[in-house]
N, C-alpha and C. Protein backbone atom coordinates (compact mmCIF):
# COMPACT_ATOMS: atom_id res chain seq x y z
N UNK A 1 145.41 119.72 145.58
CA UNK A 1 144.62 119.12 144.53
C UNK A 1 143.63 118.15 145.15
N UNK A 2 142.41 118.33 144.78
CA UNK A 2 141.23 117.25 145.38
C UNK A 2 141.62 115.88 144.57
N UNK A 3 141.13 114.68 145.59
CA UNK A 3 141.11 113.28 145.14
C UNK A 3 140.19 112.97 143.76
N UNK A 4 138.94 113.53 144.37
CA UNK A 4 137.88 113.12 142.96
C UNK A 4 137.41 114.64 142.86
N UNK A 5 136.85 114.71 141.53
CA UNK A 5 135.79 116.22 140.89
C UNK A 5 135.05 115.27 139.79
N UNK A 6 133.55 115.91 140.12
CA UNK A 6 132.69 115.24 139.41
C UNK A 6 131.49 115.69 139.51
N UNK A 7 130.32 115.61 139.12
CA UNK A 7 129.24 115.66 139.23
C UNK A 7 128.65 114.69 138.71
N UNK A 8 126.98 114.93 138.95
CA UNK A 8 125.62 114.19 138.33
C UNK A 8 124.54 114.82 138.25
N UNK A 9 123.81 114.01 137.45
CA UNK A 9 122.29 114.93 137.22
C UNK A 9 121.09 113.71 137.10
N UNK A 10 120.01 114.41 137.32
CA UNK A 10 118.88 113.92 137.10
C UNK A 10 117.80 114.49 136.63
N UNK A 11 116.96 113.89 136.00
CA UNK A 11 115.56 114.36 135.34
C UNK A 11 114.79 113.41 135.54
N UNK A 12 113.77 113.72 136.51
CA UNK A 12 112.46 113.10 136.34
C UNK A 12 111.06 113.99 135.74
N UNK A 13 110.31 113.35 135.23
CA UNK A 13 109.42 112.98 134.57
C UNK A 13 107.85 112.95 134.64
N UNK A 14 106.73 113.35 134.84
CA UNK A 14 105.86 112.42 135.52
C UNK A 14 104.30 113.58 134.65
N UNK A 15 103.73 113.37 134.10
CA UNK A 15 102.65 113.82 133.33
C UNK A 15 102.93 115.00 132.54
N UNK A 16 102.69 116.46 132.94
CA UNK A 16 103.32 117.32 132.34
C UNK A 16 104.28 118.24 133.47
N UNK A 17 104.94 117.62 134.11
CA UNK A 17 105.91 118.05 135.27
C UNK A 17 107.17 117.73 134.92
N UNK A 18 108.05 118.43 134.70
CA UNK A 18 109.24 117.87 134.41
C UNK A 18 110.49 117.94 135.52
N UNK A 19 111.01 117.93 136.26
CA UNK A 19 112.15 117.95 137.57
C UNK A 19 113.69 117.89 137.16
N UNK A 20 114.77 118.25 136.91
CA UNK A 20 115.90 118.38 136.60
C UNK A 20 116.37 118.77 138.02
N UNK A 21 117.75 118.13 138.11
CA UNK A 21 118.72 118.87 138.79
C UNK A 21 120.38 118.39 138.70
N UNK A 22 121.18 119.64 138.65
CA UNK A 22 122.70 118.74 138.33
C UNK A 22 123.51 118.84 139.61
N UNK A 23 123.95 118.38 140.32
CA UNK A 23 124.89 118.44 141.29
C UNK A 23 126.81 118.53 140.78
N UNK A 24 127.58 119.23 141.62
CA UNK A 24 128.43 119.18 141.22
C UNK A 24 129.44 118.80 142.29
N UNK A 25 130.73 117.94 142.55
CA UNK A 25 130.82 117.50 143.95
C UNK A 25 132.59 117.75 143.80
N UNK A 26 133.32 118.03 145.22
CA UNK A 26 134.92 117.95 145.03
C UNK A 26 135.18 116.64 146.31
N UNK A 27 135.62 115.96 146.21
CA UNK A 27 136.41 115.10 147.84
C UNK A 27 137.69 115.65 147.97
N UNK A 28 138.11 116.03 148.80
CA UNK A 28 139.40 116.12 149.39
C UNK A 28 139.91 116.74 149.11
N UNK A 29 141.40 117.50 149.00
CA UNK A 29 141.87 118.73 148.83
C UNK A 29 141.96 119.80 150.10
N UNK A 30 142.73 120.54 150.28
CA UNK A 30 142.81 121.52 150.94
C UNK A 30 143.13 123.24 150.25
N UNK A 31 142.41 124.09 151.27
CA UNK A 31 142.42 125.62 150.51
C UNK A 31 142.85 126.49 152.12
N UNK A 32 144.18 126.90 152.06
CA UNK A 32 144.90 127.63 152.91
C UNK A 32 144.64 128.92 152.75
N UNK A 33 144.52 128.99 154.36
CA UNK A 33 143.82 130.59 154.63
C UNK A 33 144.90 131.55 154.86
N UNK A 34 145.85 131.99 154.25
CA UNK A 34 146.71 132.67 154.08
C UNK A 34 146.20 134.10 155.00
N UNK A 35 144.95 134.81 154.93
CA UNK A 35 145.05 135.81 155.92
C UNK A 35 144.72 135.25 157.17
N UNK A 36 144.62 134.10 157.52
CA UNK A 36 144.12 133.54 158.46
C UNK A 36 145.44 133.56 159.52
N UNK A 37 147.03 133.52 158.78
CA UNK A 37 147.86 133.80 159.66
C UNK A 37 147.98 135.18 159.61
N UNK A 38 147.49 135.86 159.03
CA UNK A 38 147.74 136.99 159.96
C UNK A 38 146.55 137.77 160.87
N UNK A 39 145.46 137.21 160.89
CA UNK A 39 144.64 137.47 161.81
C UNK A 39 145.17 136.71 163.40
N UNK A 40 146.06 135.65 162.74
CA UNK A 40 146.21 134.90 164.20
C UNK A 40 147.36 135.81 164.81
N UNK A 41 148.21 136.40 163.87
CA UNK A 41 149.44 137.36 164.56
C UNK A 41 148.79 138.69 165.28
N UNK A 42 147.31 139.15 164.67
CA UNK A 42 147.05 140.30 165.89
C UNK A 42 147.02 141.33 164.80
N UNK A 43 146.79 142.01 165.36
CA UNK A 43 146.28 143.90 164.83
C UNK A 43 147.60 144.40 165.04
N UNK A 44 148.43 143.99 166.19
CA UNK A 44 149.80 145.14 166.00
C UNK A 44 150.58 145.83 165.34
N UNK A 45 150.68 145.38 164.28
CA UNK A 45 151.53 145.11 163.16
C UNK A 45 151.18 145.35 161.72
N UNK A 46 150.32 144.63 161.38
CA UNK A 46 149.96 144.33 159.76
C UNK A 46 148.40 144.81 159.98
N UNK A 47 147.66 145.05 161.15
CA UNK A 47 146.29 145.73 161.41
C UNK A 47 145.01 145.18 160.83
N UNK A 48 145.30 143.47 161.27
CA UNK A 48 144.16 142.70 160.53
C UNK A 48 143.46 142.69 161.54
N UNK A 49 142.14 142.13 160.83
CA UNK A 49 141.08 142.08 162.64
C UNK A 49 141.80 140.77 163.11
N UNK A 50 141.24 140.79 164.37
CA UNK A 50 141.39 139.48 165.26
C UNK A 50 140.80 138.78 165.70
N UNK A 51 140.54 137.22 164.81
CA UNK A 51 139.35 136.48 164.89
C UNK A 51 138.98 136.20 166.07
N UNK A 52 137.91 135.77 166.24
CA UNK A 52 137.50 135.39 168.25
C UNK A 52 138.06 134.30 168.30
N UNK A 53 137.96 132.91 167.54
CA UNK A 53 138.44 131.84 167.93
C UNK A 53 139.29 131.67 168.34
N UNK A 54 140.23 132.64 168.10
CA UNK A 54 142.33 133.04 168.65
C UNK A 54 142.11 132.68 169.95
N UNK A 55 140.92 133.79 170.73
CA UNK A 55 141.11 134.02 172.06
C UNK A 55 141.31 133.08 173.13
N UNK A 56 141.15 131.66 172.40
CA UNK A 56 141.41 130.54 172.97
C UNK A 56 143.08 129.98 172.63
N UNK A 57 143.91 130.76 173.55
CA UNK A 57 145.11 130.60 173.10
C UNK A 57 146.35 130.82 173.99
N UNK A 58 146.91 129.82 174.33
CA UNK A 58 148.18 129.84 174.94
C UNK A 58 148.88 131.30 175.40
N UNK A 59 148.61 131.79 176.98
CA UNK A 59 149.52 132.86 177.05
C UNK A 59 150.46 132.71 178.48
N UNK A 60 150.21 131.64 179.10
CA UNK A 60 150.99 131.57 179.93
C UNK A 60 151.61 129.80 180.54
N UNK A 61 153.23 129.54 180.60
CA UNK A 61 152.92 128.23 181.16
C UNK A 61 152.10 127.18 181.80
N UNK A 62 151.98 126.59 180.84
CA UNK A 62 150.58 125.11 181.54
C UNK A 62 149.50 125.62 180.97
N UNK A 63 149.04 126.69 180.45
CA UNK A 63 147.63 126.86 179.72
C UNK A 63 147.34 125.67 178.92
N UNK A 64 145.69 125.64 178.70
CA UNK A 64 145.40 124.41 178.18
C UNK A 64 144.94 124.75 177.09
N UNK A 65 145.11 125.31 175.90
CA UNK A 65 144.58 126.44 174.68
C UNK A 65 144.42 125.63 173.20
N UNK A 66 143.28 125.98 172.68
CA UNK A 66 143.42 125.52 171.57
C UNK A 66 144.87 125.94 170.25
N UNK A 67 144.93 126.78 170.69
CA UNK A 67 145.71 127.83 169.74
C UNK A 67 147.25 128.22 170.43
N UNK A 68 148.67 128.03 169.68
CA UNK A 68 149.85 128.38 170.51
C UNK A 68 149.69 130.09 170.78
N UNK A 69 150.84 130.48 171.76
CA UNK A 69 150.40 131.86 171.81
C UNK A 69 150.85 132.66 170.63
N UNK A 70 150.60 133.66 170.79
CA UNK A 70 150.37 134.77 169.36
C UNK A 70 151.82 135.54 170.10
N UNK A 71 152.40 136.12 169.09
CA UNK A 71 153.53 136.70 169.04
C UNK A 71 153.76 136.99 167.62
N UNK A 72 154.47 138.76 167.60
CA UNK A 72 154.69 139.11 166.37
C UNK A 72 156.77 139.23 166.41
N UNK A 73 157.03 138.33 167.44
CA UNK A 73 158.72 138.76 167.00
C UNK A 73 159.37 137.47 166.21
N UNK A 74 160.01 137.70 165.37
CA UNK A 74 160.26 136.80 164.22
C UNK A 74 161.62 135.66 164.98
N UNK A 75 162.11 136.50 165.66
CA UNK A 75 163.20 135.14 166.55
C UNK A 75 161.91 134.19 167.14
N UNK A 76 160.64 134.02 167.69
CA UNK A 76 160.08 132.98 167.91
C UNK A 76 160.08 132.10 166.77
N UNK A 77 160.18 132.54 165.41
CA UNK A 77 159.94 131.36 164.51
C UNK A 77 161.06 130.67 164.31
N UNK A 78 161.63 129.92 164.71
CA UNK A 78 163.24 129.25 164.96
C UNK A 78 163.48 129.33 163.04
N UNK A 79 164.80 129.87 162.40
CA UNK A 79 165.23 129.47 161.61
C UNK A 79 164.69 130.36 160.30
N UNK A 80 163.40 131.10 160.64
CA UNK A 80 162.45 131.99 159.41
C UNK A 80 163.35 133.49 159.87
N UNK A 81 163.60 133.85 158.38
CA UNK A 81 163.93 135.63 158.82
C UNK A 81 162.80 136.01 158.84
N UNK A 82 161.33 136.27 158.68
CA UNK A 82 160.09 136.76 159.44
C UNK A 82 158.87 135.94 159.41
N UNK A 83 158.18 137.19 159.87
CA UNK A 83 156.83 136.41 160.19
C UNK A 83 156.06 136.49 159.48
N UNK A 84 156.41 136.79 157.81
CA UNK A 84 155.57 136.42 156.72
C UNK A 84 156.09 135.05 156.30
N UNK A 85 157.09 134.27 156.84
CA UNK A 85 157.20 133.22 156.27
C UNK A 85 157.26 132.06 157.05
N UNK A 86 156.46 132.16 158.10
CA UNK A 86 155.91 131.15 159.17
C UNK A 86 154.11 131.09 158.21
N UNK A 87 154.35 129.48 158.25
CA UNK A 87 153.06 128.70 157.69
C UNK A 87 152.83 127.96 158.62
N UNK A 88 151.24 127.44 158.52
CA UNK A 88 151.03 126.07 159.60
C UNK A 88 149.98 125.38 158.64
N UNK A 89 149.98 124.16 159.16
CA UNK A 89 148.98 123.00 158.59
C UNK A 89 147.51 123.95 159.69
N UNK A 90 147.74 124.52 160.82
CA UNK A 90 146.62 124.99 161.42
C UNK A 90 146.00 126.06 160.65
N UNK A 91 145.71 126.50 159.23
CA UNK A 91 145.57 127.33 158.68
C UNK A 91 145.21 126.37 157.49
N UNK A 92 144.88 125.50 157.23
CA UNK A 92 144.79 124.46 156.23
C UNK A 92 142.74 124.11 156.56
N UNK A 93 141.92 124.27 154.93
CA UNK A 93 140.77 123.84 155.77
C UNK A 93 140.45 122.92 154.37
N UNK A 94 139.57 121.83 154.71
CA UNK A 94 138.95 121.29 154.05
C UNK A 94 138.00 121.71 152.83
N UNK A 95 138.08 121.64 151.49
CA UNK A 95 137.92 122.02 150.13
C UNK A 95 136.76 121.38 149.82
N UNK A 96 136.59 120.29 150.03
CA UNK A 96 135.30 119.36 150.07
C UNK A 96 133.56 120.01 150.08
N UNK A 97 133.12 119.76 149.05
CA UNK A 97 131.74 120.04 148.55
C UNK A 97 130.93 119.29 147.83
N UNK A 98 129.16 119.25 147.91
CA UNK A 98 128.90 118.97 147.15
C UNK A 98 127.66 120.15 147.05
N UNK A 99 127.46 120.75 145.50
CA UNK A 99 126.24 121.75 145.52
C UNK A 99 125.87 121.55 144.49
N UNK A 100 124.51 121.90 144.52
CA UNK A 100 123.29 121.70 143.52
C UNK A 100 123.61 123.19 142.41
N UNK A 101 123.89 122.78 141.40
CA UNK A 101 124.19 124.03 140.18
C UNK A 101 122.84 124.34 139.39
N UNK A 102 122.10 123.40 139.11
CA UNK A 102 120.70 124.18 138.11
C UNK A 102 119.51 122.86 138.77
């Protein structure tokens, strides 16, 4: 759920010119990319594409990776019976907008 939702508007004015515009705005909130984990699990399996940004990703001790490594066997997820029910906050993106509607 976002903090604030709101908008505003304006109309200016000026001989026979008239200018309107309404903005509409969200702060905060988050919108989870649900296929986003399974693009990160790989094509093996469930046959999603595989985003490029992954490729920056943990595959061998001491790597320095943005991303842990990718694996589709469900004993890596300590405690989940699979790997539809491994979530991450790394799959979490910012909801936040503001856009001009008329």
């Amino acid at each position: 759920m976002p903090d604030y939702i709101g908008g505003f508007n304006t109309n200016i004015e000026y001989k026979n010119i008239e200018l309107s515009a309404l903005f509409s705005y969200v702060i905060g909130g988050s919108i989870y990319d649900n296929s986003g984990k399974y693009q990160f699990m790989g094509v093996s399996k469930k046959n999603w594409n595989f985003r490029e940004d992954f490729v920056d990703r943990w595959t061998q001790p001491g790597d320095q990776a943005t991303y842990p490594r990718l694996t589709y066997d469900a004993t890596n997820y300590l405690g989940l019976p699979s790997e539809d029910q491994f979530n991450s906050t790394m799959f979490l993106h910012d909801a936040s907008y503001l856009r001009l509607r008329n």
